[in-house]
C-alpha atoms as a PDB file:
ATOM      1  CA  UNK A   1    -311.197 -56.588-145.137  1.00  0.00           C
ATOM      2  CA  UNK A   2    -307.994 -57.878-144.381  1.00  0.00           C
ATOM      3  CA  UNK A   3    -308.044 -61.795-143.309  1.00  0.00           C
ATOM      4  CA  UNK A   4    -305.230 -62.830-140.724  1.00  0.00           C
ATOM      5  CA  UNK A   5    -303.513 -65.909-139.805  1.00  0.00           C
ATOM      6  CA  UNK A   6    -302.318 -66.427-136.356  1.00  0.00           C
ATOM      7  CA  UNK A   7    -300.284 -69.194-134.791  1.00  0.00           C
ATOM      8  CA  UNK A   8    -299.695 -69.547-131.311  1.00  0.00           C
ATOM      9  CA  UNK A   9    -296.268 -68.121-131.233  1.00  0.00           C
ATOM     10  CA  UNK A  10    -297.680 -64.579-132.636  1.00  0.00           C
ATOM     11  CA  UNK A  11    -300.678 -64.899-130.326  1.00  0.00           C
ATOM     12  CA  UNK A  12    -298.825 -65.270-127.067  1.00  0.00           C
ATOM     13  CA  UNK A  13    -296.688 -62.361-126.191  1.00  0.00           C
ATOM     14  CA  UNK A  14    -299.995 -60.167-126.673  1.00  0.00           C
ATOM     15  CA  UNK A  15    -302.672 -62.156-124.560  1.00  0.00           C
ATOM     16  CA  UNK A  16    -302.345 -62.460-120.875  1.00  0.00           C
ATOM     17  CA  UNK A  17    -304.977 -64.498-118.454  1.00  0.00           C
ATOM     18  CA  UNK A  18    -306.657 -61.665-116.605  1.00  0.00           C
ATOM     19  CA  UNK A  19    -307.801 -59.840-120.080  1.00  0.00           C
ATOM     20  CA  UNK A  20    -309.004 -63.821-121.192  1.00  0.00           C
ATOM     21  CA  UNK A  21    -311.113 -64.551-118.472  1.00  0.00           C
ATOM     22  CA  UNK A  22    -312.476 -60.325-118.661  1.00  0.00           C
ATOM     23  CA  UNK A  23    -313.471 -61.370-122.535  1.00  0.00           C
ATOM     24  CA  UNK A  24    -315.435 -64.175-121.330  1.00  0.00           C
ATOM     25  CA  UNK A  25    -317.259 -61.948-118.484  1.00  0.00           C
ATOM     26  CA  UNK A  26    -317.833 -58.996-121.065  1.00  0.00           C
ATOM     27  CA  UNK A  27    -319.069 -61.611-123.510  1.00  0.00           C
ATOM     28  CA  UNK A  28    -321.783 -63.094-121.596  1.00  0.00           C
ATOM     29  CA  UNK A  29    -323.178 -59.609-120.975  1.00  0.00           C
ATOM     30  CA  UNK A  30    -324.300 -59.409-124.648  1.00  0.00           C
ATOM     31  CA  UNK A  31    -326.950 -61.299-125.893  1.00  0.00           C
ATOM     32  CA  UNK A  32    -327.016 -64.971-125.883  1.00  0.00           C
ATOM     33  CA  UNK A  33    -325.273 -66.913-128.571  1.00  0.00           C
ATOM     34  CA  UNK A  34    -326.713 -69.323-130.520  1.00  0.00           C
ATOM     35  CA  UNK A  35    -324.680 -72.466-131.498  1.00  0.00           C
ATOM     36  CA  UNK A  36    -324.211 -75.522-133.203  1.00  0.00           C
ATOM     37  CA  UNK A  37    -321.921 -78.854-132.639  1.00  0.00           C
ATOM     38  CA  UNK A  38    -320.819 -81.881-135.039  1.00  0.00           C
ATOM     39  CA  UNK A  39    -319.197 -84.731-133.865  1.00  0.00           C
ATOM     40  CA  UNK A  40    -317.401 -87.167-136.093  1.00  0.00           C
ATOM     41  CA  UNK A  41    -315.697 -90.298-135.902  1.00  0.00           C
ATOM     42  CA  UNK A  42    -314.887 -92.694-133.070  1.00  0.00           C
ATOM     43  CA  UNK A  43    -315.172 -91.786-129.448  1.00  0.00           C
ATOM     44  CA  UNK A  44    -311.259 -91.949-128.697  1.00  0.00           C
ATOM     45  CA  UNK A  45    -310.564 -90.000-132.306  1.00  0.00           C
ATOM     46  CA  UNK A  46    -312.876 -87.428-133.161  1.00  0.00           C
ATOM     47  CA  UNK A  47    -313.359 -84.357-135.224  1.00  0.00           C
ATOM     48  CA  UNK A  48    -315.178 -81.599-133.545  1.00  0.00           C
ATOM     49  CA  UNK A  49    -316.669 -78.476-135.285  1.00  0.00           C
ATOM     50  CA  UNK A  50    -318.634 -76.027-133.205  1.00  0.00           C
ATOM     51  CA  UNK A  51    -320.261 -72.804-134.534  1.00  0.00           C
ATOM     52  CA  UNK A  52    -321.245 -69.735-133.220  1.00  0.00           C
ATOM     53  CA  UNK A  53    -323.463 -66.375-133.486  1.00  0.00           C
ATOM     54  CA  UNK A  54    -323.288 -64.007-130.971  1.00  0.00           C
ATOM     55  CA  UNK A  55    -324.824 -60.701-132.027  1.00  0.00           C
ATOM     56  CA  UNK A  56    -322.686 -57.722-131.832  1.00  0.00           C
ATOM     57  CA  UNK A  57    -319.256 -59.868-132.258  1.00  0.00           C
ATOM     58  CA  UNK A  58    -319.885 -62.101-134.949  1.00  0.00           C
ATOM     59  CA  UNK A  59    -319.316 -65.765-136.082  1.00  0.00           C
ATOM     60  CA  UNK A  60    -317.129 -68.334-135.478  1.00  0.00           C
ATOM     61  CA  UNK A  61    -316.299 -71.919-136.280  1.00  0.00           C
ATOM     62  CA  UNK A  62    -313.862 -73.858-134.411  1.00  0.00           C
ATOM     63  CA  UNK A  63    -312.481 -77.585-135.886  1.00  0.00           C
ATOM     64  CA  UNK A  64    -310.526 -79.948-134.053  1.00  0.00           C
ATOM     65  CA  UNK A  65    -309.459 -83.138-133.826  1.00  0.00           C
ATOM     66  CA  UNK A  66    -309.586 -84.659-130.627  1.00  0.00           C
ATOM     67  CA  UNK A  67    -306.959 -87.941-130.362  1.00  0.00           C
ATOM     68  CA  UNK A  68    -307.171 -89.666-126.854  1.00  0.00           C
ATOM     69  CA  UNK A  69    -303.820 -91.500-127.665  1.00  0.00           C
ATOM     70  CA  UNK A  70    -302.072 -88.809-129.113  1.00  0.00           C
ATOM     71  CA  UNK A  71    -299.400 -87.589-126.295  1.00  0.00           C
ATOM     72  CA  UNK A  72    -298.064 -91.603-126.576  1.00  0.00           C
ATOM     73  CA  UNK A  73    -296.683 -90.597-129.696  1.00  0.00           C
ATOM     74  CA  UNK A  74    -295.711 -87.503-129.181  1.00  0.00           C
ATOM     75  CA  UNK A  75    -298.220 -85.303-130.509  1.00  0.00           C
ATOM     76  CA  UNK A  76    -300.958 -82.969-128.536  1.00  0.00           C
ATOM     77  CA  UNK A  77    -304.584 -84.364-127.918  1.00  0.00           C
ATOM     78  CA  UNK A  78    -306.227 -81.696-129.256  1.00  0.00           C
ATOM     79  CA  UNK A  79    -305.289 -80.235-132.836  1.00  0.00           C
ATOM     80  CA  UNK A  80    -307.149 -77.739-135.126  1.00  0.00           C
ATOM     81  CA  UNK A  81    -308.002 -74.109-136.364  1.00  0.00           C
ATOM     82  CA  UNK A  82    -310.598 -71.460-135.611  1.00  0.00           C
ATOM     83  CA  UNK A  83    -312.219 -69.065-138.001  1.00  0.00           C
ATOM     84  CA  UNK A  84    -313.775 -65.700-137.491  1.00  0.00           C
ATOM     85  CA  UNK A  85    -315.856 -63.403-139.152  1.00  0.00           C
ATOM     86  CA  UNK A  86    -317.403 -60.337-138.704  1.00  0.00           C
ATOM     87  CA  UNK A  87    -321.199 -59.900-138.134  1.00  0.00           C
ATOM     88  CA  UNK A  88    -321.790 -57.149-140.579  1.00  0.00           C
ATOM     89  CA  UNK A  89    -321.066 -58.809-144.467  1.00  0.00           C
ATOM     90  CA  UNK A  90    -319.799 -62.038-142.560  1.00  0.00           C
ATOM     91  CA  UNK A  91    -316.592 -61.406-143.899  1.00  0.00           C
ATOM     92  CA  UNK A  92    -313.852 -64.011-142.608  1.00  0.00           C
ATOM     93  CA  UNK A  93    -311.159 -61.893-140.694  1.00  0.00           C
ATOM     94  CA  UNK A  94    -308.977 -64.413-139.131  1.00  0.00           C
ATOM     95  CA  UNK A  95    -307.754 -67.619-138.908  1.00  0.00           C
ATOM     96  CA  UNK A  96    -306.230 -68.984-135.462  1.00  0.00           C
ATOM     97  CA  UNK A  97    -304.220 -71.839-134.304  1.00  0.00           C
ATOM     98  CA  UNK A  98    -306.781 -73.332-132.397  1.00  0.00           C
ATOM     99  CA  UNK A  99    -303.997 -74.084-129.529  1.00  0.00           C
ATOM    100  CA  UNK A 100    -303.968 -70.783-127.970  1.00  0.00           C
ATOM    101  CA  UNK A 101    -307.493 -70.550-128.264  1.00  0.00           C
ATOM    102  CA  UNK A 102    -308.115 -73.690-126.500  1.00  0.00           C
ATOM    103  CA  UNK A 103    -305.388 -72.979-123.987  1.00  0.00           C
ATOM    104  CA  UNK A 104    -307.314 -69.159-122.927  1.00  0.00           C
ATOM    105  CA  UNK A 105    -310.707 -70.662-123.248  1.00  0.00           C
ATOM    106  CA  UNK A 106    -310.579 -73.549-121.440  1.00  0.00           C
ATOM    107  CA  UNK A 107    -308.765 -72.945-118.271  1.00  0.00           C
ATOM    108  CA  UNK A 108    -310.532 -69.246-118.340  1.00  0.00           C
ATOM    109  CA  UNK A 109    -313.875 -70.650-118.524  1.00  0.00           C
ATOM    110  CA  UNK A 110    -313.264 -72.439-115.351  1.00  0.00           C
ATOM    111  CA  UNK A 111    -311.651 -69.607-113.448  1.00  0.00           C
ATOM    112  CA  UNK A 112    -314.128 -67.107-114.122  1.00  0.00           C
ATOM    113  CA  UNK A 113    -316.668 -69.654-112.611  1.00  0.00           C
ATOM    114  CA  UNK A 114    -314.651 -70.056-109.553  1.00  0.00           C
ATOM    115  CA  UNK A 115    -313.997 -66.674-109.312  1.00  0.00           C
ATOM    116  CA  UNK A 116    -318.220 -66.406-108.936  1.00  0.00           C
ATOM    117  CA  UNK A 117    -318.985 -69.245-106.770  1.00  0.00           C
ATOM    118  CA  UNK A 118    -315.475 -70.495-104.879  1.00  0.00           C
ATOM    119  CA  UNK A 119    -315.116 -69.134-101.633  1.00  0.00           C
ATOM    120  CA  UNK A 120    -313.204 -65.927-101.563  1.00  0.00           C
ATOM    121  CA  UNK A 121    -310.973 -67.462 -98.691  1.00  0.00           C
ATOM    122  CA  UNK A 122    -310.243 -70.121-100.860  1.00  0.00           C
ATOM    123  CA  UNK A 123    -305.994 -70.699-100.370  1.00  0.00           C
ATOM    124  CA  UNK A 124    -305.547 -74.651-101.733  1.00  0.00           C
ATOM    125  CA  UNK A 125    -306.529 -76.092-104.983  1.00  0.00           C
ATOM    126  CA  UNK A 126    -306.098 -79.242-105.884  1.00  0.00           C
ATOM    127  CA  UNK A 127    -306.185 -80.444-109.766  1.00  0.00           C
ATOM    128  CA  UNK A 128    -306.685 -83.710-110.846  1.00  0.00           C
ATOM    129  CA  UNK A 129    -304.749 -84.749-114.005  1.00  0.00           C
ATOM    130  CA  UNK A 130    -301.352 -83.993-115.066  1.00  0.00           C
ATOM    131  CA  UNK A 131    -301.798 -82.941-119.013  1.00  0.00           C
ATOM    132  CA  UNK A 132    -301.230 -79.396-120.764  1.00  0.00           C
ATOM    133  CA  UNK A 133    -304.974 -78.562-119.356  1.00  0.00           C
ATOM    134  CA  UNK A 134    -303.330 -79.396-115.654  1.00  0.00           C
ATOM    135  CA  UNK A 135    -300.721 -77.053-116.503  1.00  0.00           C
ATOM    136  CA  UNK A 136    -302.940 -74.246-118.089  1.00  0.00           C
ATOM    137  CA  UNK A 137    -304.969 -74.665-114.748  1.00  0.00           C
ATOM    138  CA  UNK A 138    -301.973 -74.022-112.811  1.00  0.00           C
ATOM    139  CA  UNK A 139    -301.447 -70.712-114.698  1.00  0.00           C
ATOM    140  CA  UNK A 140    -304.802 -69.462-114.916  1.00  0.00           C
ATOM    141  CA  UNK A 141    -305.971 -69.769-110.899  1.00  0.00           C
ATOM    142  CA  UNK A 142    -303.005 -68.455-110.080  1.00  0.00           C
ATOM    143  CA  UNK A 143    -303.249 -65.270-111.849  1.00  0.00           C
ATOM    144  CA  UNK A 144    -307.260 -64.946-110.757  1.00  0.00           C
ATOM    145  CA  UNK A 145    -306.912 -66.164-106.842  1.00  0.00           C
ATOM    146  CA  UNK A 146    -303.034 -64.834-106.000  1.00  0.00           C
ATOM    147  CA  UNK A 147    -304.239 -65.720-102.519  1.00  0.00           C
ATOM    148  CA  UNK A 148    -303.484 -69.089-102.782  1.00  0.00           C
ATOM    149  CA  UNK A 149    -301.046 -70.916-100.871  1.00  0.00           C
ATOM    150  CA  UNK A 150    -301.357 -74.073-101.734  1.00  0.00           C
ATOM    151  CA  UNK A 151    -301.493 -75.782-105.326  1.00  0.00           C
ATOM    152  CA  UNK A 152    -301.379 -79.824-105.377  1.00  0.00           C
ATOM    153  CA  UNK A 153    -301.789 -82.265-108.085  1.00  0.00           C
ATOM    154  CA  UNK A 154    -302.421 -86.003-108.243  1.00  0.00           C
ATOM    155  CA  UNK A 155    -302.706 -88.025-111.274  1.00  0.00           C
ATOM    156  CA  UNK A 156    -303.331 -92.349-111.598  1.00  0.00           C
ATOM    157  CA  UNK A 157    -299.793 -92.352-112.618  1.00  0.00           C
ATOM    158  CA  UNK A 158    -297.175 -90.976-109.659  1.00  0.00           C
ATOM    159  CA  UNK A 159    -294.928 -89.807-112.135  1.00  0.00           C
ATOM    160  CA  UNK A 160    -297.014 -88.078-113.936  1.00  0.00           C
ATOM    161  CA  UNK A 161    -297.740 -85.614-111.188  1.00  0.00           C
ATOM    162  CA  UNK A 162    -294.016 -85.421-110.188  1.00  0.00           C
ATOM    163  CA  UNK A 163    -292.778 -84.839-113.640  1.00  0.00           C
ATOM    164  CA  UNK A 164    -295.841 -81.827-114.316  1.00  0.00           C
ATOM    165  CA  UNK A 165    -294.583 -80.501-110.640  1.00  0.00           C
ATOM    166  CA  UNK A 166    -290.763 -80.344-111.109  1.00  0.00           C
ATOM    167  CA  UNK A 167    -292.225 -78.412-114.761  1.00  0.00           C
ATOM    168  CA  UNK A 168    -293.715 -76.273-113.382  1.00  0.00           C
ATOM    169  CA  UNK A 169    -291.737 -75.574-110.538  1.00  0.00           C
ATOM    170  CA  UNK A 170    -289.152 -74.133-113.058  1.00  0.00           C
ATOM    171  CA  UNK A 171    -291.137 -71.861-114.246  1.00  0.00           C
ATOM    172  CA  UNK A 172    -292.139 -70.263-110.694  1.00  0.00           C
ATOM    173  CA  UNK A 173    -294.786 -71.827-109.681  1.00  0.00           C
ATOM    174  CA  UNK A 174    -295.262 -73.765-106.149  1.00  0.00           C
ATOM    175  CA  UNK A 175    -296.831 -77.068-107.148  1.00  0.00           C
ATOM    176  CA  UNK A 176    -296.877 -79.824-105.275  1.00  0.00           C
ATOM    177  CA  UNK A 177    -297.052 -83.984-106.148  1.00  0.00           C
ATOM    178  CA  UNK A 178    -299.675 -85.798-103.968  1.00  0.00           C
ATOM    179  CA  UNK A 179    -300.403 -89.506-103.666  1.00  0.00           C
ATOM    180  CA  UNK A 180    -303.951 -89.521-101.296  1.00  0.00           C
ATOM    181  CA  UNK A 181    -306.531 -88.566-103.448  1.00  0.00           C
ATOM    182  CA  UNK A 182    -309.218 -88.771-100.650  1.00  0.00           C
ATOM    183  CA  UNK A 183    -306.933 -87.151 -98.060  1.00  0.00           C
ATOM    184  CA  UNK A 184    -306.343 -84.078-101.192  1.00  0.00           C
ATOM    185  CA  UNK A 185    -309.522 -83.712-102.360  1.00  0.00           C
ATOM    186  CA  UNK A 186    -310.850 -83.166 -98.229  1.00  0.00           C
ATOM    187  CA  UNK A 187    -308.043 -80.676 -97.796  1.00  0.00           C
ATOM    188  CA  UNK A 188    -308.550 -78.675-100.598  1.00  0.00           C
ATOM    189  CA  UNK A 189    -311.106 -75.583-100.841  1.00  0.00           C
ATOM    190  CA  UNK A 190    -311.634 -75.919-104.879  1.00  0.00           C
ATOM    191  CA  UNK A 191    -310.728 -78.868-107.015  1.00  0.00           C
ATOM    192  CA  UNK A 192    -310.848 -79.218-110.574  1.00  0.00           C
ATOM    193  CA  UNK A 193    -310.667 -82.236-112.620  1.00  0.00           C
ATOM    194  CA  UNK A 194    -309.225 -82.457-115.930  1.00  0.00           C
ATOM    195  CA  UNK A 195    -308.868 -85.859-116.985  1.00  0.00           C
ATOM    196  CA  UNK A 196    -310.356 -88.119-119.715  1.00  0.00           C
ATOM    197  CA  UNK A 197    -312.047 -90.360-117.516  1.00  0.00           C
ATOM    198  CA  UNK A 198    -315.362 -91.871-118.819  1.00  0.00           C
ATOM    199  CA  UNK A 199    -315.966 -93.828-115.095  1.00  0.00           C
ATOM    200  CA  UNK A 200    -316.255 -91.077-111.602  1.00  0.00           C
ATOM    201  CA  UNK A 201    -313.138 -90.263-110.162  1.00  0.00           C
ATOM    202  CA  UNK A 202    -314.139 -88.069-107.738  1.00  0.00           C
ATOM    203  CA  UNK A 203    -316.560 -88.710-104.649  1.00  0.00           C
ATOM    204  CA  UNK A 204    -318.777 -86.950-103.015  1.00  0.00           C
ATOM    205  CA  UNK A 205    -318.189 -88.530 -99.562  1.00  0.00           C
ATOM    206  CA  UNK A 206    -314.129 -87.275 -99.564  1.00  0.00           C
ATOM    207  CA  UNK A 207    -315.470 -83.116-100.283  1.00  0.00           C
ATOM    208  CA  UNK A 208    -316.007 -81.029 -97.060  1.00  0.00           C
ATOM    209  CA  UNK A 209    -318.621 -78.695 -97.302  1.00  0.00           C
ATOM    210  CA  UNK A 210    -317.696 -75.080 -98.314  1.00  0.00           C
ATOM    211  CA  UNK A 211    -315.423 -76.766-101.392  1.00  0.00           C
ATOM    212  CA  UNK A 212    -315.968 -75.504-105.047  1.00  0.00           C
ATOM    213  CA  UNK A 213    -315.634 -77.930-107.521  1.00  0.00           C
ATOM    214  CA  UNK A 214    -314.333 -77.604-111.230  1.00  0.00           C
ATOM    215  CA  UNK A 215    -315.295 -80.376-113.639  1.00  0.00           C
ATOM    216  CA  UNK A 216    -313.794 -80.269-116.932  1.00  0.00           C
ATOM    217  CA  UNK A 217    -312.459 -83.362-118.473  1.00  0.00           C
ATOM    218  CA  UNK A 218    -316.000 -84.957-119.969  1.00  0.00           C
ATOM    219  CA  UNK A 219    -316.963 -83.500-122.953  1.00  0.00           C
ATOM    220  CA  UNK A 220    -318.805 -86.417-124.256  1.00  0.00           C
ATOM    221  CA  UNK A 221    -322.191 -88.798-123.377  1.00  0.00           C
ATOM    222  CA  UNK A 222    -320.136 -91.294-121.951  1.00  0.00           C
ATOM    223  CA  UNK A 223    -317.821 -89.390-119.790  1.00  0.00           C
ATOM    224  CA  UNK A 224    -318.181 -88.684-115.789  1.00  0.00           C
ATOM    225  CA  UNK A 225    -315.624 -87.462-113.446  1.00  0.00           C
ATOM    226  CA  UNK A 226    -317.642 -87.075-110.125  1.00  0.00           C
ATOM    227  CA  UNK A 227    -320.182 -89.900-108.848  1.00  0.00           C
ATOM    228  CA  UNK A 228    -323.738 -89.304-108.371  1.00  0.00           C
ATOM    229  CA  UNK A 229    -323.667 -88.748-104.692  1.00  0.00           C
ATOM    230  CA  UNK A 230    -321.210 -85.337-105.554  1.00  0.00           C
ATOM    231  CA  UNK A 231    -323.721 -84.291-108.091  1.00  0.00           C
ATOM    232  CA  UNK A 232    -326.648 -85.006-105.727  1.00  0.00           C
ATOM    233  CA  UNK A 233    -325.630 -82.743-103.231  1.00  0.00           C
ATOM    234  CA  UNK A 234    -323.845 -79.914-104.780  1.00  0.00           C
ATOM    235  CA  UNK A 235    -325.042 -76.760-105.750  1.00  0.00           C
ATOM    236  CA  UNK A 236    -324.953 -77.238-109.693  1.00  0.00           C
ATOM    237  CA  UNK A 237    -324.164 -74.509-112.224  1.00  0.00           C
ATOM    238  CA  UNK A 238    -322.402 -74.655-116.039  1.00  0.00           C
ATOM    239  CA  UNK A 239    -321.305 -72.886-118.428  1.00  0.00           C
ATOM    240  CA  UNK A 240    -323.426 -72.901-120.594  1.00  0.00           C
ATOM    241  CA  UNK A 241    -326.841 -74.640-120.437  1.00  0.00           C
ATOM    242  CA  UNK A 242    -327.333 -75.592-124.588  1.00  0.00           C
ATOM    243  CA  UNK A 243    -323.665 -77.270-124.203  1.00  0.00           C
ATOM    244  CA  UNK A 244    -323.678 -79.742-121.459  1.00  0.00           C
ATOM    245  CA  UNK A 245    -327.189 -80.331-119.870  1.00  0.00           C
ATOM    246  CA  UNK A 246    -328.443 -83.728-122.478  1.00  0.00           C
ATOM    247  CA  UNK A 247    -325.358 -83.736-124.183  1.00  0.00           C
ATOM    248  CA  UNK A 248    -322.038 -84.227-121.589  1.00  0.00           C
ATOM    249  CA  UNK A 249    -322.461 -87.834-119.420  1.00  0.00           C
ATOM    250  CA  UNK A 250    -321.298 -85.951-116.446  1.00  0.00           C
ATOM    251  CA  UNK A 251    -325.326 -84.723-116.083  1.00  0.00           C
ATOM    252  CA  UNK A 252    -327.230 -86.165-119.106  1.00  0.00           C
ATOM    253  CA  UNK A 253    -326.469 -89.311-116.795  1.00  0.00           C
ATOM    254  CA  UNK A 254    -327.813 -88.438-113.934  1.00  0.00           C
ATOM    255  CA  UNK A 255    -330.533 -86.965-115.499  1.00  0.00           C
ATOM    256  CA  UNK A 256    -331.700 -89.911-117.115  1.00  0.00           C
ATOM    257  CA  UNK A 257    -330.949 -91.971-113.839  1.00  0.00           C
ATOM    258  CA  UNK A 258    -333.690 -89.357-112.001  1.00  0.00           C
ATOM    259  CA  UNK A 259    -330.627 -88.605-109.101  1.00  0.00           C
ATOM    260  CA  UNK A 260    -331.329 -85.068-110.363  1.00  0.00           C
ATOM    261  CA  UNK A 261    -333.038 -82.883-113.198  1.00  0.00           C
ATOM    262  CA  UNK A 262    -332.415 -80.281-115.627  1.00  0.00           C
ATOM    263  CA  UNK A 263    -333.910 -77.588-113.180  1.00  0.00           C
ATOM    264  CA  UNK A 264    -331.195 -78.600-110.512  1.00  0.00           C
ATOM    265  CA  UNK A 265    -328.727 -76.722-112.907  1.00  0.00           C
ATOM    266  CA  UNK A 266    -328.843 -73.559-111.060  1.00  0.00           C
ATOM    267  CA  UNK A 267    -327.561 -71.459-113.968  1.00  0.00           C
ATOM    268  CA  UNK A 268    -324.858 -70.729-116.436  1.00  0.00           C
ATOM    269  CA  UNK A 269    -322.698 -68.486-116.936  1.00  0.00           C
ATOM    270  CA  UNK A 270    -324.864 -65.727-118.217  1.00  0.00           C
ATOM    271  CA  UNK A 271    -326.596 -65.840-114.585  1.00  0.00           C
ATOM    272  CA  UNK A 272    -323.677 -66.007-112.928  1.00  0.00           C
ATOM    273  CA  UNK A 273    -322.095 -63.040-114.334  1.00  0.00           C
ATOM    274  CA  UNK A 274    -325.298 -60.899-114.476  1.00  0.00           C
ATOM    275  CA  UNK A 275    -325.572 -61.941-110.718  1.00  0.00           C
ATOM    276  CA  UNK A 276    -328.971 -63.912-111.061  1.00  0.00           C
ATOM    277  CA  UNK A 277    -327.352 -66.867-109.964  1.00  0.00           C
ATOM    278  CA  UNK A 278    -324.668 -67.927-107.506  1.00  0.00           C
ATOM    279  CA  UNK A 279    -323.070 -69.474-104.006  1.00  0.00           C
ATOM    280  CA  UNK A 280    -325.695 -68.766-101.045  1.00  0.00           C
ATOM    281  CA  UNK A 281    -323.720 -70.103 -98.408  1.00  0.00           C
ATOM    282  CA  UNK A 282    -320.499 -70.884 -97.226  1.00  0.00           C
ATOM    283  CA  UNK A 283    -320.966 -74.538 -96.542  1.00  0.00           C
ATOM    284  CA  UNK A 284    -322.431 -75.283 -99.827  1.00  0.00           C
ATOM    285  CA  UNK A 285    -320.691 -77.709-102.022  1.00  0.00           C
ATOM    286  CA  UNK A 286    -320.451 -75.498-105.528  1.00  0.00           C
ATOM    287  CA  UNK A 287    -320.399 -77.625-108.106  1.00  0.00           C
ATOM    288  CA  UNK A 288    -319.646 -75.798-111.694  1.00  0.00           C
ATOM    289  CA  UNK A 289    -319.259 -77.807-115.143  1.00  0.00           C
ATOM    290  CA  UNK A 290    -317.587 -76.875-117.689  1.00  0.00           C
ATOM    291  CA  UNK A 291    -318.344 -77.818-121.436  1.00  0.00           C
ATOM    292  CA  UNK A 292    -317.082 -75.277-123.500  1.00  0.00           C
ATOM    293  CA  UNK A 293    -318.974 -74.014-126.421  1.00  0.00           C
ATOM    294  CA  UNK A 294    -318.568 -72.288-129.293  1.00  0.00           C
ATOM    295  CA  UNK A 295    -319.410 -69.265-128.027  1.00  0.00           C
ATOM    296  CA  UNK A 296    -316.991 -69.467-125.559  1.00  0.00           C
ATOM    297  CA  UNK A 297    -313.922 -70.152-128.386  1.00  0.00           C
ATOM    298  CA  UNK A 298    -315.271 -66.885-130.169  1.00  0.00           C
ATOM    299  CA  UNK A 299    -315.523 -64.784-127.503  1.00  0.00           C
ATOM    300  CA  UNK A 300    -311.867 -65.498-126.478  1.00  0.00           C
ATOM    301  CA  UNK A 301    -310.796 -65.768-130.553  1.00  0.00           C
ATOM    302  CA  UNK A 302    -312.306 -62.049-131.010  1.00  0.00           C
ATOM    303  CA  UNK A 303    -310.059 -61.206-127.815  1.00  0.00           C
ATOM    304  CA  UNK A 304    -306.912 -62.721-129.477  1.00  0.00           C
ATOM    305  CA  UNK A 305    -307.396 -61.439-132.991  1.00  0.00           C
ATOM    306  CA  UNK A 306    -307.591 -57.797-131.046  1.00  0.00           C
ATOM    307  CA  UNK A 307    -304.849 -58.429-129.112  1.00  0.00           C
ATOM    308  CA  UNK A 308    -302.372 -59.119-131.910  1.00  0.00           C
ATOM    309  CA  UNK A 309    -303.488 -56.345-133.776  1.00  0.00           C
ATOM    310  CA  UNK A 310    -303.221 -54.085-131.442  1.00  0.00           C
ATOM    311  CA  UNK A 311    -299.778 -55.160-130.954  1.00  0.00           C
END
């Protein structure tokens, strides 16, 4: 079997964000993957391998370094490959810039959840951060909800937020600077954070009931995003149990803490898209984390590796 290598400039052109976030829904209808993690090195420069089996597709390892200082010096956070290989003689038939993998899995991983559990009158979202995630975001939503009318971003640093607007702007997209986080976060119908905060950023006290909200950023123990008063009265789902309840801060904290326990995570995605799980009311705060997972990278990097070949 042939092997192929892909880099993000082949990948591109063929992948597009509604097929992305349909190979994550088709690939929690098959049977649940089981996966591993490794973590190396220090908590602002790590290495991070994660494995997967999901039977039917195959394997697949993804490793990347993940560099908290990086974009100072010019270089992206997040760096690395993923392999594939195919479930019958485990054969290795691809190897892919882990950039465009990240870039589909990521950002799709949170829309398909809002597409579940936001409100389907849902018209302003509001992201938090102002990085190539922010910007992936921006793309993403806005291909899943083209009902919205209003996209706003704030970031700790003004110009951070102005500079990602004007950017994206350019490229079509209405995106709009904002300075209030309170005041934003209130207004807005779904918010997702993606920043690398390791203290809450977000309170529960400034979301109005009826508001989905889309964690991202913490991917470690000692990361949070949203305080313990958001977490205590949301309705909490994930993405995947195995990958964030004990191991991500944002609930392993709270956990340990007793404000909630591992049965207040609702369900993951495999609920979710089977329909087992999911928003009961209107006024509910949704509350949906996402931690990525192996699984997720192979799902998408089977997707890709189909895409290109199919031309």
């Amino acid at each position: 079997m042939t092997q192929t290598v892909i880099s993000y400039e082949d990948a591109r052109p063929h992948v597009s964000w509604h097929e992305a976030i349909e190979a994550l829904r088709d690939g929690h209808t098959r049977p649940k993957a089981k996966l591993g993690d490794l973590f190396q090195g220090p908590s602002d420069r790590t290495l991070l391998t994660r494995a997967a089996f999901i039977e039917g597709l195959g394997y697949g390892v993804k490793a990347v370094t993940v560099f908290d200082q990086n974009p100072e010096a010019g270089f992206d956070t997040v760096q690395g490959a993923m392999m594939v290989f195919e479930p019958v003689h485990g054969t290795l038939t691809a190897i892919i810039d882990a950039r465009i993998i990240t870039e589909l899995k990521t950002a799709g991983d949170s829309v398909l959840g809002a597409r579940i559990l936001a409100r389907p009158d849902s018209r302003h979202l509001l992201i938090v951060g102002g990085g190539t995630l922010a910007r992936n975001l921006v793309k993403a939503y806005s291909a899943a909800f083209p009902g919205l009318e209003t996209i706003s971003v704030w970031t700790r640093r003004p110009e951070q937020a102005n500079d990602m607007c004007a950017e994206m702007r350019a490229s079509g997209y209405d995106v709009c600077a904002v300075a209030d986080l309170p005041a934003a976060v209130g207004a807005a119908e779904i918010v997702s954070t993606a920043t690398m905060a390791r203290t809450p950023i977000l309170r529960g006290e400034w979301v109005r009931p009826g508001t989905h909200v889309d964690l991202i950023g913490a991917f470690k123990a000692d990361m949070r995003e949203a305080d313990d008063d958001l977490i205590a009265r949301a309705r909490l789902f994930v993405d995947s149990r195995d990958s964030t309840i004990g191991h991500i801060g944002e609930l392993a904290i709270p956990i340990a803490s007793g404000i909630i326990s591992e049965d207040s995570v609702r369900g993951d995605l495999y609920a979710l898209v089977s329909g087992k799980a999911g928003r009961e009311t209107d006024s509910e705060i949704t509350l949906y984390k996402n931690g990525g997972g192996a699984h997720l990278d192979t799902m998408i990097a089977i997707y890709v590796a189909g895409a290109v070949a199919a031309g």
